[in-house]
Every structure is written in C-alpha cells, then in structure tokens.
Protein backbone atom coordinates (compact mmCIF):
# COMPACT_ATOMS: atom_id res chain seq x y z
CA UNK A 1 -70.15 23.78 262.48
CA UNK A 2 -69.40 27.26 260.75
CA UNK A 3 -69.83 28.67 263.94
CA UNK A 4 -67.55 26.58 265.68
CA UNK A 5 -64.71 26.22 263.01
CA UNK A 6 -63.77 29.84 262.28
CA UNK A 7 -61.21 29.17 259.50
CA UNK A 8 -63.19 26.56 258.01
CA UNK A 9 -63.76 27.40 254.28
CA UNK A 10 -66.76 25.61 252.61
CA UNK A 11 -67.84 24.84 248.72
CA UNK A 12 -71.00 24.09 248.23
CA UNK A 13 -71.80 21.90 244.94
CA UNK A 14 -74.90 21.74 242.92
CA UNK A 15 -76.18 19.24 241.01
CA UNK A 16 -79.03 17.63 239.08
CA UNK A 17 -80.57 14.99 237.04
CA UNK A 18 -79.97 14.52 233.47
CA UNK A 19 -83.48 15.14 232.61
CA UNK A 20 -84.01 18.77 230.31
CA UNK A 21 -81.87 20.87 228.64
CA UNK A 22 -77.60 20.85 229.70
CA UNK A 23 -77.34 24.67 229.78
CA UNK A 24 -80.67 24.61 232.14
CA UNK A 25 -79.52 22.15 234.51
CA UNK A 26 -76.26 23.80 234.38
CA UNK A 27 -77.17 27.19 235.53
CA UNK A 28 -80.13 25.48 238.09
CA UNK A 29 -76.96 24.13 239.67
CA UNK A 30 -75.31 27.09 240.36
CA UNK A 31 -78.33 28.52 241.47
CA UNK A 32 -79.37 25.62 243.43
CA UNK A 33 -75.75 26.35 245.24
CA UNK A 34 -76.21 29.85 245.52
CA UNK A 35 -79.65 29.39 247.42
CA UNK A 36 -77.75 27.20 249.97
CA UNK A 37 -74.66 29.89 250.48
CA UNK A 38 -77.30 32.88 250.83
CA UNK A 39 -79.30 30.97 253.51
CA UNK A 40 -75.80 30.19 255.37
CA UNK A 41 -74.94 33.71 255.11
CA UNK A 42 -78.21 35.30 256.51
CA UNK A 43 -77.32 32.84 259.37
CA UNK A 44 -74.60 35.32 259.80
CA UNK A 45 -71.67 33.16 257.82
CA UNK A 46 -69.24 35.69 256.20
CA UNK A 47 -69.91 34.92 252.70
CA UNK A 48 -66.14 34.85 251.86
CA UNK A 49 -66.00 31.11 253.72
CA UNK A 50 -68.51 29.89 250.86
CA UNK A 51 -67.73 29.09 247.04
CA UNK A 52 -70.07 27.39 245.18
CA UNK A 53 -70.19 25.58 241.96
CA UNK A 54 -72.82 23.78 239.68
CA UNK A 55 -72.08 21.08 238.07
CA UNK A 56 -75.30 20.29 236.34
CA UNK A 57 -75.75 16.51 235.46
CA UNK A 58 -72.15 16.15 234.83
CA UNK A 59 -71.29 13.67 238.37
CA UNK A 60 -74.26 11.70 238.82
CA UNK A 61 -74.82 9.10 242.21
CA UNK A 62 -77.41 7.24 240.07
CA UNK A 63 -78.87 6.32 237.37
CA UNK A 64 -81.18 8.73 235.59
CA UNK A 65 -83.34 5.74 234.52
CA UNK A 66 -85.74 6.19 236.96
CA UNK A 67 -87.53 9.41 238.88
CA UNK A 68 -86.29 7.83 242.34
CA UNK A 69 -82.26 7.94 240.71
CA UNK A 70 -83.16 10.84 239.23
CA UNK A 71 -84.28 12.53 242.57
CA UNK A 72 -80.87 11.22 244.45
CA UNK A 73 -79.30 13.16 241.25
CA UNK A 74 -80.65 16.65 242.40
CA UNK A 75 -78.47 17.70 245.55
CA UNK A 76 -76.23 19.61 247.32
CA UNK A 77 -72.90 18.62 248.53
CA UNK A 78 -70.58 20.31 250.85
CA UNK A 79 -66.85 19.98 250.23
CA UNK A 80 -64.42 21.52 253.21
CA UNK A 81 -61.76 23.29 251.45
CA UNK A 82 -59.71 24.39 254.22
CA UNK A 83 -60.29 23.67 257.59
C-alpha cells in the first residue's frame, strides 16, 4: 500500500495491556511502534512517511480481566494521516 500511495503518510500506534508497571508499558509501546516503522523502512519506506506513538495501556479494546483481553490489548494500529 506504501508502495502504491506515494504521499500516503502513516502513524503507527503502540499499545499494551494494563498488566506491569505504567512507565514500562509506556516506553514498550513506543518501542513496540518503532519495531514496526524500522521493518517498513528496511522494506525501503522513506522513514519520513512513518510517526509513531505509544500509548501504553492508556486506550484499551478489552478488558484486562483476562490473559485473552489482555492479549487483544497488546497491538499495533495504523492510522493514515494524510493520504
């Protein structure tokens, strides 16, 4: 789709469960985002078409009552910006 859509500018969100510390799952966000935008790049993306952000447990899908909700809670999400 990058590929195809030149102008197309992406954000790529991280998230994740509730479960450990708020300043871990905050930064394992980011990173989790990060991972995603390098791999896109070394596909040969210009890395100026990708921002990322982590969000940490801050906009859960689910619960966090249970490992299954908990698991839907740590994802990526891609958000078109510009298109």
């Amino acid at each position: 789709v990058l590929d195809t859509y030149s102008a197309l500018l992406l954000l790529v969100e991280g998230h994740t469960s509730s479960e450990g510390e708020r300043g871990h799952n905050m930064a394992l966000s980011k990173d989790r985002a990060n991972a995603v935008k390098a791999y896109i790049v070394g596909r040969g993306i210009d890395a100026s078409r990708i921002e990322t952000a982590g969000y940490g447990p801050d906009r859960p899908i689910a619960s966090n009552d249970s490992e299954q909700d908990r698991g839907k809670n740590r994802r990526i999400e891609f958000k078109i910006l510009r298109q």
